[in-house]
Each structure stands twice: as C-alpha cells, then as structure tokens.
PDB file of N, CA and C in Angstrom:
ATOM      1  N   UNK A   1       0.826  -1.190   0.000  1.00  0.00           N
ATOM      2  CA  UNK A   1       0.000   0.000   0.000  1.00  0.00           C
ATOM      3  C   UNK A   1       0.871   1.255   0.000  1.00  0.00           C
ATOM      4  N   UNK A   2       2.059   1.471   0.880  1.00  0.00           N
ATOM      5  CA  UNK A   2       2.934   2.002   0.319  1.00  0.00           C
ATOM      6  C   UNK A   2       3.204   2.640  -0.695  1.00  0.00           C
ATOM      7  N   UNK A   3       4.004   1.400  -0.973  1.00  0.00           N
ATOM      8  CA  UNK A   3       4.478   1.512  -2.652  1.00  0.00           C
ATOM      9  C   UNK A   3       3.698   2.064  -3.307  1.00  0.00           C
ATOM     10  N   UNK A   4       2.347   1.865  -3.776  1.00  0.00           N
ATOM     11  CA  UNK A   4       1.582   2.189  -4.445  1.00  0.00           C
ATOM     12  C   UNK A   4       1.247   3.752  -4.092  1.00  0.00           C
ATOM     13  N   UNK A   5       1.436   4.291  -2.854  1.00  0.00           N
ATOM     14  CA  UNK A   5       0.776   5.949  -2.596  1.00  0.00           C
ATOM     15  C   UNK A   5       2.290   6.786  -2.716  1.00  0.00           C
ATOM     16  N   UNK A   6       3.457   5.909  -3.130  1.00  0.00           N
ATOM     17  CA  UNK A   6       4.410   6.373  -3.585  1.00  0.00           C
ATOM     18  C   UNK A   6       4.206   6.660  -4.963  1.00  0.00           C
ATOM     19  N   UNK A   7       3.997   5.452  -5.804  1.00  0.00           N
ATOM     20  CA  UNK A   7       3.530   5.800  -7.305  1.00  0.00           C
ATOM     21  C   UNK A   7       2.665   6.474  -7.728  1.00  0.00           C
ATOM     22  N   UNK A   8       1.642   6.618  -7.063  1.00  0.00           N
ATOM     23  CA  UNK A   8       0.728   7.401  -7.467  1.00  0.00           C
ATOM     24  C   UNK A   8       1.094   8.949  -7.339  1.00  0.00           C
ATOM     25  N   UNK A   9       1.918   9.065  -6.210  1.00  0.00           N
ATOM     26  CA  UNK A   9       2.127  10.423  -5.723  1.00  0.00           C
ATOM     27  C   UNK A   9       3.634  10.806  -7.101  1.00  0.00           C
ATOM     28  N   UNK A  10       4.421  10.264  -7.099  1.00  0.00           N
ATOM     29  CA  UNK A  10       5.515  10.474  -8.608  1.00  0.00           C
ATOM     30  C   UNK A  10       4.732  10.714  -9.407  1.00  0.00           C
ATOM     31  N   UNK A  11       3.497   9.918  -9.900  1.00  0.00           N
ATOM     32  CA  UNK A  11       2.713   9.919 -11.110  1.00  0.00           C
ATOM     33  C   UNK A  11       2.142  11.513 -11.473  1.00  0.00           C
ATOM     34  N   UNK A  12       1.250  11.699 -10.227  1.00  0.00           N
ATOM     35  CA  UNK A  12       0.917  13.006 -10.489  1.00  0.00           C
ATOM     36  C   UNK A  12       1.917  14.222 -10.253  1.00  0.00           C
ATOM     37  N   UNK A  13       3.133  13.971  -9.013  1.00  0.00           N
ATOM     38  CA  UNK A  13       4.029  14.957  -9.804  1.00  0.00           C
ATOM     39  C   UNK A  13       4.469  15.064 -11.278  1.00  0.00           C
ATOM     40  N   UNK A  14       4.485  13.859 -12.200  1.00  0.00           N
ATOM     41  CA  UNK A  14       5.046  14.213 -13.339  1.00  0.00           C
ATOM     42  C   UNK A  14       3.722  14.521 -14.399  1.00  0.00           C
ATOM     43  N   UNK A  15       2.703  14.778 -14.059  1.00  0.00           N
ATOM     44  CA  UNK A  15       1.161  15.189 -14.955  1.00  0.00           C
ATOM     45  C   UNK A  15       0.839  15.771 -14.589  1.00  0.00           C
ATOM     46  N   UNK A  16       0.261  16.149 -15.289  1.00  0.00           N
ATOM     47  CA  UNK A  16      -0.785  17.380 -15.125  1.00  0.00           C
ATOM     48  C   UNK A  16      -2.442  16.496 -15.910  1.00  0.00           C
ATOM     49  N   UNK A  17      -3.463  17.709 -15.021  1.00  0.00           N
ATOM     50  CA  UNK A  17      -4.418  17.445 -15.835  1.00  0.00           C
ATOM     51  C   UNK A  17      -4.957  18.482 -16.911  1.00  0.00           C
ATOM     52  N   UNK A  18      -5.320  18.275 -18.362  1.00  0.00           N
ATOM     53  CA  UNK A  18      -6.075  19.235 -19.003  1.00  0.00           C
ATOM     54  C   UNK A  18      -7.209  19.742 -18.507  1.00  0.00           C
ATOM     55  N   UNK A  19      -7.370  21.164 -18.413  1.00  0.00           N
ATOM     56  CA  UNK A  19      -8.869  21.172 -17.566  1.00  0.00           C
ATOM     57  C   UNK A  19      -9.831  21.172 -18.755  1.00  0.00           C
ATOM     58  N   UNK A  20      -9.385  21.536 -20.402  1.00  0.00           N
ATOM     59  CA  UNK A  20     -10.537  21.606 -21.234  1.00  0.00           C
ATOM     60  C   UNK A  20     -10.949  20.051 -21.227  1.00  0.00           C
ATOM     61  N   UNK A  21     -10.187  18.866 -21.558  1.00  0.00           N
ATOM     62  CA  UNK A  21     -10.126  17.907 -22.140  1.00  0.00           C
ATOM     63  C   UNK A  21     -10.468  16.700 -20.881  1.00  0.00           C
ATOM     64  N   UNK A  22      -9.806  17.344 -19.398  1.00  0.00           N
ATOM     65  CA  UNK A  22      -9.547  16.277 -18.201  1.00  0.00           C
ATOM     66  C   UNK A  22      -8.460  15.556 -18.681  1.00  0.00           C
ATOM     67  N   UNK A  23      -7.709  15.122 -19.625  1.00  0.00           N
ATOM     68  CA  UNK A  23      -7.045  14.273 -19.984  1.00  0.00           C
ATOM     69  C   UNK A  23      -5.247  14.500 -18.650  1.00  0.00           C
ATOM     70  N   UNK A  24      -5.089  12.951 -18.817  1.00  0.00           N
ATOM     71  CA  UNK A  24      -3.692  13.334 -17.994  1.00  0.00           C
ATOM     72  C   UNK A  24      -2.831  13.561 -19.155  1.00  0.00           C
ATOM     73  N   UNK A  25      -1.655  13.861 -18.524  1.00  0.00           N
ATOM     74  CA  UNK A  25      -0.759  14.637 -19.646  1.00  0.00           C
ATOM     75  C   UNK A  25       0.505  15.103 -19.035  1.00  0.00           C
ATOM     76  N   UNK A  26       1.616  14.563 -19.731  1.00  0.00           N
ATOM     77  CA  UNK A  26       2.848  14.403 -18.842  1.00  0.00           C
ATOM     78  C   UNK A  26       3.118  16.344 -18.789  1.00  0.00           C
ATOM     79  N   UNK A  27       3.756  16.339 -17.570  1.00  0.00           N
ATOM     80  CA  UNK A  27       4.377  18.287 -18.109  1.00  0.00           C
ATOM     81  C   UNK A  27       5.349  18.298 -18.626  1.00  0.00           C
ATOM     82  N   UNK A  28       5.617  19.731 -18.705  1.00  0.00           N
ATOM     83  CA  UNK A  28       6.385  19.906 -20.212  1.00  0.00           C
ATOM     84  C   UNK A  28       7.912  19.545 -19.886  1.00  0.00           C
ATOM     85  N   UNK A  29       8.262  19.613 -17.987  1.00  0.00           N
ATOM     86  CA  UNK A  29       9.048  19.494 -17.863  1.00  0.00           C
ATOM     87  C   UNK A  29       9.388  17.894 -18.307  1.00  0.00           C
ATOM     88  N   UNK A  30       8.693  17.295 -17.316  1.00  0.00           N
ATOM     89  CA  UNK A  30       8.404  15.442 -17.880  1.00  0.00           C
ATOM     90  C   UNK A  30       9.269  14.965 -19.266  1.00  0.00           C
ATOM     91  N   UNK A  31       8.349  15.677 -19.917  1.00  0.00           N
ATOM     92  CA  UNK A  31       8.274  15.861 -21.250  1.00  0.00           C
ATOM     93  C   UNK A  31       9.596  15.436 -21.805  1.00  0.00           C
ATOM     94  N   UNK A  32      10.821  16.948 -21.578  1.00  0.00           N
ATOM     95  CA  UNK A  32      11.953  17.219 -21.754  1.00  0.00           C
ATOM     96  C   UNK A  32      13.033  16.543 -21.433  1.00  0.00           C
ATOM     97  N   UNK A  33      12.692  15.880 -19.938  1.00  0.00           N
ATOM     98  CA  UNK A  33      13.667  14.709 -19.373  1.00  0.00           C
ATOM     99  C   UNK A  33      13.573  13.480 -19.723  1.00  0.00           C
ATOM    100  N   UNK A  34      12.032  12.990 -20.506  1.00  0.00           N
ATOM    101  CA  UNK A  34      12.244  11.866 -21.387  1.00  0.00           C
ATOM    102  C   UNK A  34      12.865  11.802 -22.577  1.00  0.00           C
ATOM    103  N   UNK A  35      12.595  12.943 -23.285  1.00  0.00           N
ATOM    104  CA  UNK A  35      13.218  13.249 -24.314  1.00  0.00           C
ATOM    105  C   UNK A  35      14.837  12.986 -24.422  1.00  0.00           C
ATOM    106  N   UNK A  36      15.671  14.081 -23.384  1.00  0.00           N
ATOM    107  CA  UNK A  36      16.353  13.965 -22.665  1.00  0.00           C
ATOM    108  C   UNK A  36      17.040  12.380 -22.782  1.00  0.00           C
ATOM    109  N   UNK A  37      16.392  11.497 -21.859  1.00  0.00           N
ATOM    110  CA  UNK A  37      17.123  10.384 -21.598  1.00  0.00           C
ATOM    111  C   UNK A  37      17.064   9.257 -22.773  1.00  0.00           C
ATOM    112  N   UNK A  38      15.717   9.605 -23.780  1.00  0.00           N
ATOM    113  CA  UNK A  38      16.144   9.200 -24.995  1.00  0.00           C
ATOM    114  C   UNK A  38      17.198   8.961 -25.580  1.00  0.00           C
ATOM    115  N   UNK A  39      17.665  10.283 -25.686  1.00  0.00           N
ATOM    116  CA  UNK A  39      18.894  10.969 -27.065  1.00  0.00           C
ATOM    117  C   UNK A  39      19.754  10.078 -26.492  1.00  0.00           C
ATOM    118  N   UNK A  40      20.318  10.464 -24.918  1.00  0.00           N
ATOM    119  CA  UNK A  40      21.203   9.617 -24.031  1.00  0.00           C
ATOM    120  C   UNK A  40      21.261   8.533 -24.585  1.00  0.00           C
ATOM    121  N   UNK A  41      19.895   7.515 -24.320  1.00  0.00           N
ATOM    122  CA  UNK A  41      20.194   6.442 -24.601  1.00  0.00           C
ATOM    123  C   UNK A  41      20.651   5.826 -25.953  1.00  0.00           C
ATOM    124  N   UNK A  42      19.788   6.518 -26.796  1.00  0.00           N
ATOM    125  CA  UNK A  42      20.652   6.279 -28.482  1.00  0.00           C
ATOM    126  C   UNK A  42      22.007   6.591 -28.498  1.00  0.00           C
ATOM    127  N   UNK A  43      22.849   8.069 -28.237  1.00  0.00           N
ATOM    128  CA  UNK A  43      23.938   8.155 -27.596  1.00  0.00           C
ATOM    129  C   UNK A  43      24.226   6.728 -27.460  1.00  0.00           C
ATOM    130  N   UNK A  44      24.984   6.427 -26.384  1.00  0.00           N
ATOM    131  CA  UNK A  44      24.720   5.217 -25.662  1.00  0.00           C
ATOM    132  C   UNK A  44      24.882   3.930 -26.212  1.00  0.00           C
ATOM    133  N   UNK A  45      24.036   3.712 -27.312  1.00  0.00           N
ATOM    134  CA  UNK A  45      24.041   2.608 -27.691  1.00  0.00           C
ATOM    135  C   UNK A  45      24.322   2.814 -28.762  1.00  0.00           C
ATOM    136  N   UNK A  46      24.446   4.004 -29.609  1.00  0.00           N
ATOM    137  CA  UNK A  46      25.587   4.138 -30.513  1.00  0.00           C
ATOM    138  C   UNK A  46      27.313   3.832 -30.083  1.00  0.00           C
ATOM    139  N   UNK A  47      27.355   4.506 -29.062  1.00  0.00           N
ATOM    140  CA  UNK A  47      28.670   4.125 -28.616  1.00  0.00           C
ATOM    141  C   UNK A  47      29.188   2.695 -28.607  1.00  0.00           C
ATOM    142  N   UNK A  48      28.553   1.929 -28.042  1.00  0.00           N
ATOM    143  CA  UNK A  48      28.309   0.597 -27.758  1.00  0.00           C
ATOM    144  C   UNK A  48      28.930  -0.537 -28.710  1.00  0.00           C
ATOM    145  N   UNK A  49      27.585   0.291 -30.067  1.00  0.00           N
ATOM    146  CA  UNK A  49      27.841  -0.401 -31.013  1.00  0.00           C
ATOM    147  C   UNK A  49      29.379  -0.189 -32.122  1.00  0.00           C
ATOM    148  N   UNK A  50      29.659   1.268 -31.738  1.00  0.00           N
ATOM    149  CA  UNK A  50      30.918   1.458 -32.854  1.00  0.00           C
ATOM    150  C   UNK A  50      31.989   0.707 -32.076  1.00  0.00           C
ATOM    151  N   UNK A  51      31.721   0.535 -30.338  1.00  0.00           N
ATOM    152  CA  UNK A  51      32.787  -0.274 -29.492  1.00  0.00           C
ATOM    153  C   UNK A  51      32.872  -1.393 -29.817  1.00  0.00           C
ATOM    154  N   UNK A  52      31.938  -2.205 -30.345  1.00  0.00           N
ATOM    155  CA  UNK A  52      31.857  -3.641 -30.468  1.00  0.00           C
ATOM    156  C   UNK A  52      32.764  -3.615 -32.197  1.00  0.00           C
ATOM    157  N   UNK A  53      32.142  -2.641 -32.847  1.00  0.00           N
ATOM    158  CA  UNK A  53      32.912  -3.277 -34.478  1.00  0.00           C
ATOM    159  C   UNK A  53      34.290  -2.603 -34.160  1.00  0.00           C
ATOM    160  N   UNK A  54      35.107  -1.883 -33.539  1.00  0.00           N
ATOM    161  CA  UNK A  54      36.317  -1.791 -33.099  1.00  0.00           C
ATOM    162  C   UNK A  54      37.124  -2.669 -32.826  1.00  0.00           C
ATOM    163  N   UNK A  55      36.289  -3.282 -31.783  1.00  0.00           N
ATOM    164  CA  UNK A  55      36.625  -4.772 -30.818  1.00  0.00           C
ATOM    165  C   UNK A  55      36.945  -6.083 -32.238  1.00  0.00           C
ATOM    166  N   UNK A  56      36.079  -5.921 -32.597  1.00  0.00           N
ATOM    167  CA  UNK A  56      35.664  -7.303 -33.915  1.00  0.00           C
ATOM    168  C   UNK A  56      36.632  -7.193 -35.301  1.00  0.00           C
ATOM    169  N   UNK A  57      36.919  -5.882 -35.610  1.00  0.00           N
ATOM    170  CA  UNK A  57      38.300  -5.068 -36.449  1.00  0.00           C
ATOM    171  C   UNK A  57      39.215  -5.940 -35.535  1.00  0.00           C
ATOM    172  N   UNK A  58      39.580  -5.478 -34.403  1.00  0.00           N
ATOM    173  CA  UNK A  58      40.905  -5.556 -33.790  1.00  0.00           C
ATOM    174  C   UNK A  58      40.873  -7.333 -33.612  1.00  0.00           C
ATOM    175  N   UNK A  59      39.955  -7.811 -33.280  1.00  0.00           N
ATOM    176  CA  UNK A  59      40.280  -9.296 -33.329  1.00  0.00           C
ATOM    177  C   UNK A  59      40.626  -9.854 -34.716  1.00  0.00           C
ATOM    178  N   UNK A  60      39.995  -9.380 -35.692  1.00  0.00           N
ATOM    179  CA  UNK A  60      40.305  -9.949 -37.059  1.00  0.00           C
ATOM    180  C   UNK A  60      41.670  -9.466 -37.186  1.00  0.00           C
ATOM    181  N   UNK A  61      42.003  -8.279 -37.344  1.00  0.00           N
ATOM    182  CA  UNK A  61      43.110  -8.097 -37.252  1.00  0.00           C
ATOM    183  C   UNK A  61      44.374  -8.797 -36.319  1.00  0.00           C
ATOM    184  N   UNK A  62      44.272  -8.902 -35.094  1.00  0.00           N
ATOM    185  CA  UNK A  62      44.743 -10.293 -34.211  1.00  0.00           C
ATOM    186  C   UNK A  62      45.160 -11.450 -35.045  1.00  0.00           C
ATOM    187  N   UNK A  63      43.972 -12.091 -35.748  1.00  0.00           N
ATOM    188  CA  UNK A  63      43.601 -13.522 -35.955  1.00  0.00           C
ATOM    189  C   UNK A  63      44.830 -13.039 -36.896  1.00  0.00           C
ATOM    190  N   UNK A  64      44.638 -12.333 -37.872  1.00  0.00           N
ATOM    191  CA  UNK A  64      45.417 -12.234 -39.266  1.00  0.00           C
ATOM    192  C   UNK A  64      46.695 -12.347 -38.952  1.00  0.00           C
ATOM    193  N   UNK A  65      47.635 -11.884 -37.871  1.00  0.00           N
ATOM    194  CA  UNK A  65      48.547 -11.666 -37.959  1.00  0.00           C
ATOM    195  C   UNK A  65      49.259 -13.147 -37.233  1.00  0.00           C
ATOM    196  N   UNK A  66      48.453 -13.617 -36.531  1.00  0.00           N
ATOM    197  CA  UNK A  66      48.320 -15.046 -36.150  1.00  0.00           C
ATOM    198  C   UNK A  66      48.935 -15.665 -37.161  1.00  0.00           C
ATOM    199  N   UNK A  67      47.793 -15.699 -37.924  1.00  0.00           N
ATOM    200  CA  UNK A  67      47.924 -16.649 -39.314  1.00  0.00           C
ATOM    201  C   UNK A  67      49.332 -16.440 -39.869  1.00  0.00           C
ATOM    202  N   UNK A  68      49.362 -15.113 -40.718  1.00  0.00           N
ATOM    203  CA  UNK A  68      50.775 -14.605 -40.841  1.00  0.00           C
ATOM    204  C   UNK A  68      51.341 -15.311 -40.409  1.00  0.00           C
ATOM    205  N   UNK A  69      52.107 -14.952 -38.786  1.00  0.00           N
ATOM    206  CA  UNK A  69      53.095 -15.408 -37.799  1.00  0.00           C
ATOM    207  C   UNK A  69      53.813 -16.339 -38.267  1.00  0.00           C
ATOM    208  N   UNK A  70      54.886 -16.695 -38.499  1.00  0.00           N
ATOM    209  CA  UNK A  70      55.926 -17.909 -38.777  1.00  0.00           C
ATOM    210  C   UNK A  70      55.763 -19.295 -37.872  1.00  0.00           C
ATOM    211  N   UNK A  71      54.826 -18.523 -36.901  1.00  0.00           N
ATOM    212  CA  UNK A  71      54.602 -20.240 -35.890  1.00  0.00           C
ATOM    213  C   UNK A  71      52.926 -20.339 -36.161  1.00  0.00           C
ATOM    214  N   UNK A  72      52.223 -19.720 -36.693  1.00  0.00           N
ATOM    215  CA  UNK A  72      50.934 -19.810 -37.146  1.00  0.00           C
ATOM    216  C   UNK A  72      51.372 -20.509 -38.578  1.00  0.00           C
ATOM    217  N   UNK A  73      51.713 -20.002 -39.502  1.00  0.00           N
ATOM    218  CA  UNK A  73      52.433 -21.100 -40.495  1.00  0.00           C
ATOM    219  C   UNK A  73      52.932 -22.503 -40.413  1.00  0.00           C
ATOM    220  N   UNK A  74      53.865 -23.180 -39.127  1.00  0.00           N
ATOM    221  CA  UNK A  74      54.467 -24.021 -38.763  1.00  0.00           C
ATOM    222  C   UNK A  74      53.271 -24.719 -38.551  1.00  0.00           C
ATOM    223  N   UNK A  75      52.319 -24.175 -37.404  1.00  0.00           N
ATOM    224  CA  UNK A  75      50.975 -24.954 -37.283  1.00  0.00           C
ATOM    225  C   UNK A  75      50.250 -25.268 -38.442  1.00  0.00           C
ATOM    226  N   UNK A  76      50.293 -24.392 -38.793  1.00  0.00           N
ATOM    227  CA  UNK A  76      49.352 -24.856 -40.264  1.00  0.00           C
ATOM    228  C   UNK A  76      49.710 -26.161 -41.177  1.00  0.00           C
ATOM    229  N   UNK A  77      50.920 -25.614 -41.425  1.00  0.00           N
ATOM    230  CA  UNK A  77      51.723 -26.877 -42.163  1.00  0.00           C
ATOM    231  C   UNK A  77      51.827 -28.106 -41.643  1.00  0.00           C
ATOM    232  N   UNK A  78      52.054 -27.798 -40.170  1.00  0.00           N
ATOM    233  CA  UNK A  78      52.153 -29.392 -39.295  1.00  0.00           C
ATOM    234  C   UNK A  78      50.529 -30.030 -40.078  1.00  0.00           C
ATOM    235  N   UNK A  79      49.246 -28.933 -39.639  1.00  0.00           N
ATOM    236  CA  UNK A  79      48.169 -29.529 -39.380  1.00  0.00           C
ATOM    237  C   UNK A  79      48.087 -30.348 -41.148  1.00  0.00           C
ATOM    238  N   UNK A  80      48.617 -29.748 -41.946  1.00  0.00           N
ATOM    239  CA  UNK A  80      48.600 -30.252 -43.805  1.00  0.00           C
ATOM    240  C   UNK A  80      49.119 -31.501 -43.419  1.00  0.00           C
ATOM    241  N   UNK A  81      50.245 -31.500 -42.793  1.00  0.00           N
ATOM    242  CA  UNK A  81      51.412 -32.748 -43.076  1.00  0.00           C
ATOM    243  C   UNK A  81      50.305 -34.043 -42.122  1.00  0.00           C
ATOM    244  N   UNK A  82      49.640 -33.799 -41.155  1.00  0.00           N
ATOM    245  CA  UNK A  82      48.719 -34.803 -40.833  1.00  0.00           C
ATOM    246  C   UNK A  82      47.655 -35.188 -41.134  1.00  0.00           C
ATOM    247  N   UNK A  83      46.814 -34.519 -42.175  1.00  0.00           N
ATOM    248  CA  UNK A  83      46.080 -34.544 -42.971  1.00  0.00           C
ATOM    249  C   UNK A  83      46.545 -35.521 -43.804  1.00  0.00           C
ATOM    250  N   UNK A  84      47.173 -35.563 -44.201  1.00  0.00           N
ATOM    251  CA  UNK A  84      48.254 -36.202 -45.586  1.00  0.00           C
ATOM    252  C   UNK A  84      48.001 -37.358 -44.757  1.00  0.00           C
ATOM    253  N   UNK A  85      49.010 -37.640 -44.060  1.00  0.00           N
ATOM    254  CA  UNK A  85      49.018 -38.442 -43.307  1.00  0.00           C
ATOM    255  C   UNK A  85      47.844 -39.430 -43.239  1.00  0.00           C
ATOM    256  N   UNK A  86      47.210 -39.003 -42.384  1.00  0.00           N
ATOM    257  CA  UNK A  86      45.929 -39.795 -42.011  1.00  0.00           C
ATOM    258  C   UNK A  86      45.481 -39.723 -43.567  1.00  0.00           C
ATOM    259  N   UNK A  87      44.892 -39.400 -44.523  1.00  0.00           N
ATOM    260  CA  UNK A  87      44.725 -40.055 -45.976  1.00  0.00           C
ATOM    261  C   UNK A  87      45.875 -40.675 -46.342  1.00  0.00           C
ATOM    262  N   UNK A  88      46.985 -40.961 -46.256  1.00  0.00           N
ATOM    263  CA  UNK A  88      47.703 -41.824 -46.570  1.00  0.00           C
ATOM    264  C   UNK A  88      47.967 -43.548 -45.452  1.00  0.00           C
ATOM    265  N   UNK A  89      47.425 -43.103 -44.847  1.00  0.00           N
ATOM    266  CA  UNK A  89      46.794 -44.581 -43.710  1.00  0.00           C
ATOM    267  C   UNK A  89      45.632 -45.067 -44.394  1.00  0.00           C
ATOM    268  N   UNK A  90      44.570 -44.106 -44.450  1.00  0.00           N
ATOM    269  CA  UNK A  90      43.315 -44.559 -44.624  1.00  0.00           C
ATOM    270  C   UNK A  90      43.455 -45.419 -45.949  1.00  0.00           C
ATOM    271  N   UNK A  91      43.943 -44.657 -47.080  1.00  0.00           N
ATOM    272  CA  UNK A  91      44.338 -45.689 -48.321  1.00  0.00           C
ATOM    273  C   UNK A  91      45.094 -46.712 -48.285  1.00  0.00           C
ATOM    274  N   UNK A  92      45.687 -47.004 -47.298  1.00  0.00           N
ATOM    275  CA  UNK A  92      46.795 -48.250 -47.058  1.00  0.00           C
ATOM    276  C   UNK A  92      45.757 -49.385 -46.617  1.00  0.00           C
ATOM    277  N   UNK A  93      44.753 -48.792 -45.795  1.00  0.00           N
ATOM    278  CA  UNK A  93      44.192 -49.152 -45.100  1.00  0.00           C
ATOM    279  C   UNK A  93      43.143 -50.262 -45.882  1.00  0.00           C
ATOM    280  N   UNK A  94      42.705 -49.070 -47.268  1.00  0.00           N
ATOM    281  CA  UNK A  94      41.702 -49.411 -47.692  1.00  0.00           C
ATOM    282  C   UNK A  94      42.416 -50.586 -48.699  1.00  0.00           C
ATOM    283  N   UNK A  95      43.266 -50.379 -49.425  1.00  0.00           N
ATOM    284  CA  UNK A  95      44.449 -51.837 -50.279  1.00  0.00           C
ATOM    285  C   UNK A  95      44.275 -52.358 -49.407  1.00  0.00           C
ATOM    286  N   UNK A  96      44.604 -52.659 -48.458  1.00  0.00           N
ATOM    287  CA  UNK A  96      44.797 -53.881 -47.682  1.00  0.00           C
ATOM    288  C   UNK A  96      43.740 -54.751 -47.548  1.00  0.00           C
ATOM    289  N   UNK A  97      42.336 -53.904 -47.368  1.00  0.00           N
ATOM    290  CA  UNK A  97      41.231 -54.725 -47.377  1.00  0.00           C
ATOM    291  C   UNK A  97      40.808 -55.060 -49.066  1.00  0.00           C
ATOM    292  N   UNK A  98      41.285 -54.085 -49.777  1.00  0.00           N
ATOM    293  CA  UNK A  98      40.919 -54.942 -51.171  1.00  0.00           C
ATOM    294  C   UNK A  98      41.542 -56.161 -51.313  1.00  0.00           C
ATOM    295  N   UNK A  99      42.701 -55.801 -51.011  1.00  0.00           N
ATOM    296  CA  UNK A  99      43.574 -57.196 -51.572  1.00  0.00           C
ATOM    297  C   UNK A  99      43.120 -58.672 -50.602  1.00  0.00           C
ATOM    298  N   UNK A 100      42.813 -58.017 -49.685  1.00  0.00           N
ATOM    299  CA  UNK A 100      42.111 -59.388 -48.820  1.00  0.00           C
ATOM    300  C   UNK A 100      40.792 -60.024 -49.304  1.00  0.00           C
ATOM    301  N   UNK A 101      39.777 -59.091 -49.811  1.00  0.00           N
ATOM    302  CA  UNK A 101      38.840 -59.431 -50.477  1.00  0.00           C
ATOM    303  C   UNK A 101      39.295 -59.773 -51.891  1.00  0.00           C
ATOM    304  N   UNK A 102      40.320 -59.783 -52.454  1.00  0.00           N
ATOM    305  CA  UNK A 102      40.405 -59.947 -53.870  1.00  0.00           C
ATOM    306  C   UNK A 102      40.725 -61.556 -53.181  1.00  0.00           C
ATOM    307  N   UNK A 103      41.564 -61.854 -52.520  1.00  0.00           N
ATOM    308  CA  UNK A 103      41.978 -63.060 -52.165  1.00  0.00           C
ATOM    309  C   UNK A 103      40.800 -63.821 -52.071  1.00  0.00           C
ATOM    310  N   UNK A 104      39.952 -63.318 -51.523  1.00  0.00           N
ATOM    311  CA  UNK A 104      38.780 -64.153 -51.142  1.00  0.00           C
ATOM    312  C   UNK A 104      38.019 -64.547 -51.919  1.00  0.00           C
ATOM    313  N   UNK A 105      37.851 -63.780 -52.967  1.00  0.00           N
ATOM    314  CA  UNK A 105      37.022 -63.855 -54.538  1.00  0.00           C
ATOM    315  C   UNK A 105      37.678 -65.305 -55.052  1.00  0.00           C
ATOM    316  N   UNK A 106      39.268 -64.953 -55.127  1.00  0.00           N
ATOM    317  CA  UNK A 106      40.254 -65.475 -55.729  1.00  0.00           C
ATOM    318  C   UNK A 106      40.022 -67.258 -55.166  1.00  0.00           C
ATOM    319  N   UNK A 107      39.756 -67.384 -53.857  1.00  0.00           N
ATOM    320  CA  UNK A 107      40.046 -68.908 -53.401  1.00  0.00           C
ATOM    321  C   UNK A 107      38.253 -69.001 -53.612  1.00  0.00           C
ATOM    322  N   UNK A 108      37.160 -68.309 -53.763  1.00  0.00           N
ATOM    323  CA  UNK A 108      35.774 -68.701 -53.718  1.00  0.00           C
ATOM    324  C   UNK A 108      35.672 -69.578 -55.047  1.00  0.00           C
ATOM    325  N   UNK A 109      36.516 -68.616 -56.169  1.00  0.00           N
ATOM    326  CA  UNK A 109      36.641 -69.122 -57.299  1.00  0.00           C
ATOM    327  C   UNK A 109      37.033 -70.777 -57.687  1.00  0.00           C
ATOM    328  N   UNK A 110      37.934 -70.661 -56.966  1.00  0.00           N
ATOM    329  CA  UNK A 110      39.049 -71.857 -56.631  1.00  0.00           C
ATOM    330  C   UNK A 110      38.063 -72.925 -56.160  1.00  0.00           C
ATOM    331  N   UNK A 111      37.623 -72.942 -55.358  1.00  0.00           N
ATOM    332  CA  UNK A 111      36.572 -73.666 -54.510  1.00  0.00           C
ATOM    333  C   UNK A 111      35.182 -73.902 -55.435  1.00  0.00           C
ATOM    334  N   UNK A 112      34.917 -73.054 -56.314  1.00  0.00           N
ATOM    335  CA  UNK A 112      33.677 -73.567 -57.141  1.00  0.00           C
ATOM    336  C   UNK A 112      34.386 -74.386 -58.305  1.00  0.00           C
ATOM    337  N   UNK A 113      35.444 -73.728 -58.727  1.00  0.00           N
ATOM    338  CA  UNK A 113      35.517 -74.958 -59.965  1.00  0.00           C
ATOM    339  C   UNK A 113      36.041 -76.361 -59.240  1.00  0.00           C
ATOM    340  N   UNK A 114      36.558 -76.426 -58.137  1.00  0.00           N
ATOM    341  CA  UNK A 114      36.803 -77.724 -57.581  1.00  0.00           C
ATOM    342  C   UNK A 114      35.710 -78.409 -57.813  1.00  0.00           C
ATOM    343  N   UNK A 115      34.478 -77.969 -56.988  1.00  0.00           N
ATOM    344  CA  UNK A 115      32.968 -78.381 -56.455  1.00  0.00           C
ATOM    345  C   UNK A 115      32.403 -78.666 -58.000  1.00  0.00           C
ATOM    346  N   UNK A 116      32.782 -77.917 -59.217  1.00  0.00           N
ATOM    347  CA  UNK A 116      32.230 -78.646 -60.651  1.00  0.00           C
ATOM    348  C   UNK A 116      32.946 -79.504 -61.145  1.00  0.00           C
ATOM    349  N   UNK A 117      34.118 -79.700 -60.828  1.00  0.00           N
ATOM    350  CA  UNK A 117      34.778 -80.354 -61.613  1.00  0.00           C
ATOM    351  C   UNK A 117      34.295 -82.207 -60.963  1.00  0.00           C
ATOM    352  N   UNK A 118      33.750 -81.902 -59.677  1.00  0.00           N
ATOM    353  CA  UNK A 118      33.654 -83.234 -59.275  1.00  0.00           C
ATOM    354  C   UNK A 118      32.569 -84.039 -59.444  1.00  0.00           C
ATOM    355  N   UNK A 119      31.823 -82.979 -59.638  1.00  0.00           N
ATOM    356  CA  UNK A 119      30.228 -83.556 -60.135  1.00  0.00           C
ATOM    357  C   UNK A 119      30.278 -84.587 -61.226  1.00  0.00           C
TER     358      UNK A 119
END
C-alpha cells in the first residue's frame, strides 16, 4: 500500500491534468527529461555499437597476424602434413582390405571350380 501511494504520488508529480479535455498529460518538464534520456540512450548505444565493431576489427586483425606469424604457419603446415598423413593410412588401409577381399574372390573361385569339376 505504500508503494503504491508512492507511485501514485511520482505519477501526479510528473502530470498534469487538461482542464478543457480532463485528460492526464505528462508536463512539459516530464516531457523534456524523457526526451532527454532518450537521445542519451541512443547516444549510448551508438557508442556501444561502434565499441563492439572496433573490438571485432581488432580481433580480425589479431587472428590475421596469427595466421601470418611464422609459428601460425608451422601450425598450419604441421596440421597439412597430418592430414596427408591420415589419408595416406586410410588408403593403405583401404588396399589392404581390397587385396584381402580380392583373395577371397580369388580362393571362392578356386573352390567352385573344384565343387564342378567333381560332379
């Protein structure tokens, strides 16, 4: 109950009433300090925002020079040379199972003309 004869009492400090109309109606001062804390806030969050693409420049810029870097290179290259790598397993990998399946073709074969020849 308070609270509430607090708000009410702010409320009508910041209104007025029209006497032609009755209507409430902020005053002019009201008015000015919303206005006021508007601009601020656009302000504000203009700032914000040119802070953030500054921030996001300067990290790209960061990253780039990373990359650049002679040990950002070294990494890189390591990461190529294991790439390679691991595709050069995986294909060893994969011969090996052909040739095992070719074998297998190879003795199935073997094994059927035995099985006709005896008939």
């Amino acid at each position: 109950m308070k609270n509430f004869a607090i708000a009410l009492a702010l409320f009508a400090a910041a209104c007025q009433v029209n006497d032609q109309t009755g209507e409430v109606q902020p005053t002019a001062e009201t008015q000015t300090a919303t206005a006021e804390a508007a601009k601020e806030t656009r302000e504000a969050a203009q700032e914000v925002k040119e802070g953030a693409q500054q921030l996001g420049q300067e990290i790209r810029e960061g990253a780039q020079q990373v990359q650049e870097s002679e040990a950002g290179q070294r990494v890189a290259e390591g990461a190529r040379e294991a790439g390679q790598g691991i595709k050069q397993g995986a294909g060893e990998a994969v011969e090996a199972a052909g040739d095992a399946l070719a074998a297998e073709g190879r003795e199935a074969q073997a094994e059927a003309k035995k099985t006709k020849k005896k008939q």
